[in-house]
C-alpha atoms as a PDB file:
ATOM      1  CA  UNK A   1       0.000   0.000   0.000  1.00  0.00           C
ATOM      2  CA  UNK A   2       1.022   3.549  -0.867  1.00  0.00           C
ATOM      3  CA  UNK A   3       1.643   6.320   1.239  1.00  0.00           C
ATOM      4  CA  UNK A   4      -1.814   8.178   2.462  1.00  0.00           C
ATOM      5  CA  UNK A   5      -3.025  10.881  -0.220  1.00  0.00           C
ATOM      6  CA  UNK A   6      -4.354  13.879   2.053  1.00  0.00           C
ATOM      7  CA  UNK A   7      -7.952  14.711   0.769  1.00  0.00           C
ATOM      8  CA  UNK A   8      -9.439  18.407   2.271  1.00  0.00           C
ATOM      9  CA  UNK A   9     -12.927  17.318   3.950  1.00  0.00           C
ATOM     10  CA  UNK A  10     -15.682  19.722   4.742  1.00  0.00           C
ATOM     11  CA  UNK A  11     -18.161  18.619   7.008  1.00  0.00           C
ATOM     12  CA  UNK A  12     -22.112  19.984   5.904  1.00  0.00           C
ATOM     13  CA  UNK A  13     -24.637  21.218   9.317  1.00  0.00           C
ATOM     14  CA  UNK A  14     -26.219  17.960   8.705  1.00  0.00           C
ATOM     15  CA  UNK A  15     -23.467  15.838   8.374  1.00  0.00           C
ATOM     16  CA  UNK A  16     -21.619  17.287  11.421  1.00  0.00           C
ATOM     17  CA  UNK A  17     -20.469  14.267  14.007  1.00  0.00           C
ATOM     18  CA  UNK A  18     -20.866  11.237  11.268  1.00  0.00           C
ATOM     19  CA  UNK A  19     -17.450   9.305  10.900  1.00  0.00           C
ATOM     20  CA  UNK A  20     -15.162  10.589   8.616  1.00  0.00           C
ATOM     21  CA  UNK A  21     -14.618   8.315   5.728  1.00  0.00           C
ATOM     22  CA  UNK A  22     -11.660   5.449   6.445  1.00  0.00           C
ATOM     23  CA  UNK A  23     -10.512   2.127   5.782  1.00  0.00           C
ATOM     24  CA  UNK A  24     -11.827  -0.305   8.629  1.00  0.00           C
ATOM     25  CA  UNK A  25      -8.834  -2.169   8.460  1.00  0.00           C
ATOM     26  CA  UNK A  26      -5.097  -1.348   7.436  1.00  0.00           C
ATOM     27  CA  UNK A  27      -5.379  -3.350   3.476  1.00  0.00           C
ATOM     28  CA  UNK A  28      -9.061  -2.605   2.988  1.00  0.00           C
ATOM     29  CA  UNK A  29      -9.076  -1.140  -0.641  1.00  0.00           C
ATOM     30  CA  UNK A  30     -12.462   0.916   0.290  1.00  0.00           C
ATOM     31  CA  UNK A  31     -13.504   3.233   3.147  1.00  0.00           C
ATOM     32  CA  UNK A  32     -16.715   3.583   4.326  1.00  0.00           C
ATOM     33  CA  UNK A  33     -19.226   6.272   3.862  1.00  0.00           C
ATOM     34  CA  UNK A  34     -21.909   6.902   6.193  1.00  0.00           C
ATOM     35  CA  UNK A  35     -25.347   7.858   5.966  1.00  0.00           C
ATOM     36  CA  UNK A  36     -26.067  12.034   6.817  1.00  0.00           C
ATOM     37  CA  UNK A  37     -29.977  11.529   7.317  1.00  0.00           C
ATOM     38  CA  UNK A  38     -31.525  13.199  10.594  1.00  0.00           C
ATOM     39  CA  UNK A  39     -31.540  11.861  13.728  1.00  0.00           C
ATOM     40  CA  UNK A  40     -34.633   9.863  14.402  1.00  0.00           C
ATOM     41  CA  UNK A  41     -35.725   9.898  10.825  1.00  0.00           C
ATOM     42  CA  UNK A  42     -35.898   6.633   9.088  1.00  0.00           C
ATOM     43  CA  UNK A  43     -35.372   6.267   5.315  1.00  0.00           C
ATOM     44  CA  UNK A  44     -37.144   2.986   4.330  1.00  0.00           C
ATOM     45  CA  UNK A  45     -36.292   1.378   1.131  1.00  0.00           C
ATOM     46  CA  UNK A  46     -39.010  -0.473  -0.211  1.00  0.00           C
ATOM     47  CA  UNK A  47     -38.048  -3.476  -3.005  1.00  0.00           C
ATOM     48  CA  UNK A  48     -37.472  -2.112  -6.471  1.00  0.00           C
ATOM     49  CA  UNK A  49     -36.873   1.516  -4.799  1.00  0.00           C
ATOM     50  CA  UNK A  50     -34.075   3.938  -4.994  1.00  0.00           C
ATOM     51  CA  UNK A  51     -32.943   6.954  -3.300  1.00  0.00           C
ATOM     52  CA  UNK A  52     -30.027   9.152  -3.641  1.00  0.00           C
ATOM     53  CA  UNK A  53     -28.793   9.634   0.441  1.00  0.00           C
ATOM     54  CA  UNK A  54     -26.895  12.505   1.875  1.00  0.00           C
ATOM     55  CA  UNK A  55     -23.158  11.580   3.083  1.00  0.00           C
ATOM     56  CA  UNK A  56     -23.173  15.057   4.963  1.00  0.00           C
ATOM     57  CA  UNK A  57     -19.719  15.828   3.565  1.00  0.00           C
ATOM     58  CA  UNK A  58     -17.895  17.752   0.491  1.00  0.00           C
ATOM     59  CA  UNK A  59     -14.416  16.979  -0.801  1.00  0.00           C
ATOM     60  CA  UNK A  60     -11.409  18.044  -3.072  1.00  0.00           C
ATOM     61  CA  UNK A  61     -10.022  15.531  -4.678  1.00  0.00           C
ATOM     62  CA  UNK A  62      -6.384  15.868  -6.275  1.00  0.00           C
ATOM     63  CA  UNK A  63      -6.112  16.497  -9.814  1.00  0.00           C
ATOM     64  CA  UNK A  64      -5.566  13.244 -11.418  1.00  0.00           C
ATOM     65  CA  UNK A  65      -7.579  11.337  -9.356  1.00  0.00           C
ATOM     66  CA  UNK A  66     -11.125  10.198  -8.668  1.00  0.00           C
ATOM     67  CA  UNK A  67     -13.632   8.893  -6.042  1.00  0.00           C
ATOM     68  CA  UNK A  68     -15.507   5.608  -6.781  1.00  0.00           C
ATOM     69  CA  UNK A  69     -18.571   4.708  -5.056  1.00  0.00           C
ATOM     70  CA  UNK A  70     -18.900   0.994  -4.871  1.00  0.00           C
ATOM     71  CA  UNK A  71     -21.659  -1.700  -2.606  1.00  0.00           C
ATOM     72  CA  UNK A  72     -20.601  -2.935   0.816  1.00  0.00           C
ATOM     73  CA  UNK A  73     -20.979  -6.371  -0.018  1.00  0.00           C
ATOM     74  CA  UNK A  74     -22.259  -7.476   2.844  1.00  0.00           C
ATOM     75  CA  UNK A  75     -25.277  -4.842   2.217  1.00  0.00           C
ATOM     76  CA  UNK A  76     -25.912  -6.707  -1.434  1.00  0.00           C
ATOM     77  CA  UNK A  77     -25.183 -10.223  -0.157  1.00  0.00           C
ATOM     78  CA  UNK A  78     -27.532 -10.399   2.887  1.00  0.00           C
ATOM     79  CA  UNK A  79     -30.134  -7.151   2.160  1.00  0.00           C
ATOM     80  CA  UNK A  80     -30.006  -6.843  -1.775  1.00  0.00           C
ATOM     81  CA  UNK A  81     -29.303  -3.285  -1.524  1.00  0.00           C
ATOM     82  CA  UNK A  82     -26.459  -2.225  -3.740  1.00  0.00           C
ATOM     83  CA  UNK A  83     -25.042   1.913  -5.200  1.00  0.00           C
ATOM     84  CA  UNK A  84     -27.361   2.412  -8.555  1.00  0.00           C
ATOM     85  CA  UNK A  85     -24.991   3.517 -10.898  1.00  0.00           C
ATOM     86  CA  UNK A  86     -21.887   1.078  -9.247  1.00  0.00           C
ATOM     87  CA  UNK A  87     -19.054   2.058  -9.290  1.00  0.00           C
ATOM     88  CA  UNK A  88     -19.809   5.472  -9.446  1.00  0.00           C
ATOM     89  CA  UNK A  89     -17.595   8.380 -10.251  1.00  0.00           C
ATOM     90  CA  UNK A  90     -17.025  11.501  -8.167  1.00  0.00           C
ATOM     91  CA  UNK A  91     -14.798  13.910 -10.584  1.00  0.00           C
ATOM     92  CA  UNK A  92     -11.527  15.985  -8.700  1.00  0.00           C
ATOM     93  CA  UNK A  93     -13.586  19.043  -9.623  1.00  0.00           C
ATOM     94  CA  UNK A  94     -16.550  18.367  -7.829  1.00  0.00           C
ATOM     95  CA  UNK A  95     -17.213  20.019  -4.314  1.00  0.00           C
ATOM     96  CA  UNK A  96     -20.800  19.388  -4.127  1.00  0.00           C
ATOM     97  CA  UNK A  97     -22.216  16.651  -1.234  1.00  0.00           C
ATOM     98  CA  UNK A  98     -21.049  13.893  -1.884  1.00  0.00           C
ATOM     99  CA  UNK A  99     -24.159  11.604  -1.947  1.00  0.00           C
ATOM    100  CA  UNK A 100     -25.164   7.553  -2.898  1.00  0.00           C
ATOM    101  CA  UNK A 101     -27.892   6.506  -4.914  1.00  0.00           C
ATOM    102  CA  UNK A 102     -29.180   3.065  -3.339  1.00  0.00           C
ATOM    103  CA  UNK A 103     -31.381   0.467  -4.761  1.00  0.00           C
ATOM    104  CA  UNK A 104     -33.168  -2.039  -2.985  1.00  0.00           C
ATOM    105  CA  UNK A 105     -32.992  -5.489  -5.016  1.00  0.00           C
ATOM    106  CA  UNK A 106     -34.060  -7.784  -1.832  1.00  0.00           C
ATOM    107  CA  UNK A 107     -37.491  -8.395  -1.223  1.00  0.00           C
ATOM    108  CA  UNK A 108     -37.858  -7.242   2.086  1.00  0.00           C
ATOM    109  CA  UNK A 109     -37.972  -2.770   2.688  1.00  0.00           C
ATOM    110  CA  UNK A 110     -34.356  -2.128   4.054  1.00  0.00           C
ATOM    111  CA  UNK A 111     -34.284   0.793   6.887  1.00  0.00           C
ATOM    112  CA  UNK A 112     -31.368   3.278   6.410  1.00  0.00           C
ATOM    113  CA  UNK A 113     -30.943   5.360   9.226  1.00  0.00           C
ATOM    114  CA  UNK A 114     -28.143   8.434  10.359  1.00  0.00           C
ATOM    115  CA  UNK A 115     -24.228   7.070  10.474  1.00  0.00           C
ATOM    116  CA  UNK A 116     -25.794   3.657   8.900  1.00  0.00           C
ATOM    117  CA  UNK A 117     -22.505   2.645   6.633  1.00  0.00           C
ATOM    118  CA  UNK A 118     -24.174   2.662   2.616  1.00  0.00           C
ATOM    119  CA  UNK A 119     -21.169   2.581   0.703  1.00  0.00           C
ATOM    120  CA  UNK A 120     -17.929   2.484   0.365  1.00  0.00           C
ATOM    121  CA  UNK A 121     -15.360   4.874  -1.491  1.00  0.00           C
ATOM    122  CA  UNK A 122     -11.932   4.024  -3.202  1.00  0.00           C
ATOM    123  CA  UNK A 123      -9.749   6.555  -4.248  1.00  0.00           C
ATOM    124  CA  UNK A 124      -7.922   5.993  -7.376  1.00  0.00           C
ATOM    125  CA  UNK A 125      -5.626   7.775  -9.567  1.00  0.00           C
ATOM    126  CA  UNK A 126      -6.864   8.378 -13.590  1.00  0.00           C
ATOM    127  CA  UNK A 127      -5.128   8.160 -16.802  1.00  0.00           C
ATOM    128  CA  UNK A 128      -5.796  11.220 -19.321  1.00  0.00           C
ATOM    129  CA  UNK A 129      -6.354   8.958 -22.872  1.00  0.00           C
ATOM    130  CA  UNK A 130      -6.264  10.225 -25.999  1.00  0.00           C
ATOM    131  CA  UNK A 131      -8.038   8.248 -28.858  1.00  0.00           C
ATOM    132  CA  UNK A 132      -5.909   8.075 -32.299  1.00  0.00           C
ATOM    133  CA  UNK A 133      -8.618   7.163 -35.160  1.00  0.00           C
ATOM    134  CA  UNK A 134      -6.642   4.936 -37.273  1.00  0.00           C
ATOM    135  CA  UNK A 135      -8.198   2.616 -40.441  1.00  0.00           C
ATOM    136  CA  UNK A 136      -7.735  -0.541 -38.735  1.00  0.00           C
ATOM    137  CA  UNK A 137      -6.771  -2.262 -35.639  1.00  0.00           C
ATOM    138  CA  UNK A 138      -3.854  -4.765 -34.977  1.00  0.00           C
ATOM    139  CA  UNK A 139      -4.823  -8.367 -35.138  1.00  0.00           C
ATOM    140  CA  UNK A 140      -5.688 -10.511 -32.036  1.00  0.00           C
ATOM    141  CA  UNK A 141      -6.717 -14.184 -31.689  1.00  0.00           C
ATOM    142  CA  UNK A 142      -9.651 -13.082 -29.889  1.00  0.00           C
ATOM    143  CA  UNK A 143     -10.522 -10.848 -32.625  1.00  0.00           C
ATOM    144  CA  UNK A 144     -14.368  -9.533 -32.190  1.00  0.00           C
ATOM    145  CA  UNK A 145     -15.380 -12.271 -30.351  1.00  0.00           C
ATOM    146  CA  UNK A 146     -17.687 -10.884 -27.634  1.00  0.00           C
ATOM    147  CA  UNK A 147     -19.532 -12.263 -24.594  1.00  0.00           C
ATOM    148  CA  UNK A 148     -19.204 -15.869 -23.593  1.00  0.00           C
ATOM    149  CA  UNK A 149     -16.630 -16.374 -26.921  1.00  0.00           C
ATOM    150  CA  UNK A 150     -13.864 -18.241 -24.648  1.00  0.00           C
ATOM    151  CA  UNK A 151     -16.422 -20.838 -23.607  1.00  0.00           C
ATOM    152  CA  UNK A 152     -15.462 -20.300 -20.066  1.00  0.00           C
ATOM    153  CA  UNK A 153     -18.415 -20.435 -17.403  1.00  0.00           C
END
């Protein structure tokens, strides 16, 4: 693992005395992002529902790098509730909230409620690409072959 980037964090009123986003253990990829939603005040997440929830927080990424928002798997795997638009993309320019849409896949209404952890975030660097429109494209043994062409399960 790298050294620590150092990521400026401003806390919204309603966000205020929620965990800061952090790995929960010293190699965990992802930290964890907590839910900014009153105190006392459910969000209930009926099956086949989404909602974008408040994380309470802004942030300023470094240039050349992004924020993805991915599931907690144990969220998916026991609830069915999973990020919308996984993994989602917060840009180094951005200094809005930062906020998750959830979906509710399970078949059972899921309860979020205020420091509840949604989501998790992974930081990760990105490479500028250029595209170079040539006539054709180098040969491959795969070729065009598309989903399910290596026969592989």
């Amino acid at each position: 693992m790298t050294a620590p980037l150092s990521i400026d964090l401003v806390w919204l009123p309603h966000g205020t005395g929620l965990a800061v986003p952090a790995q929960q253990t010293a190699s965990a990829a992802g930290m964890d992002m907590t839910a900014a939603i009153a105190e006392g005040v459910e969000l209930v997440l009926q099956p086949g529902h989404r909602a974008l929830v408040p994380c309470g927080f802004a942030m300023a990424l470094p240039l050349g790098y992004e924020a993805q928002v991915r599931p907690r798997s144990g969220l998916a795997v026991k609830f069915g509730i999973t990020v919308l638009n996984a993994p989602g993309t917060i840009d180094a320019d951005y200094r809005g909230e930062v906020m998750v849409p959830l979906i509710n896949l399970g078949q059972d209404a899921f309860t979020v409620r205020r420091g509840d952890r949604i989501a998790q975030m992974v930081i990760a660097p990105v490479t500028a690409a250029q595209f170079l429109v040539k006539d054709a494209l180098d040969a491959t043994e795969r070729g065009s072959n598309g989903f399910g062409s290596t026969g592989h399960r």
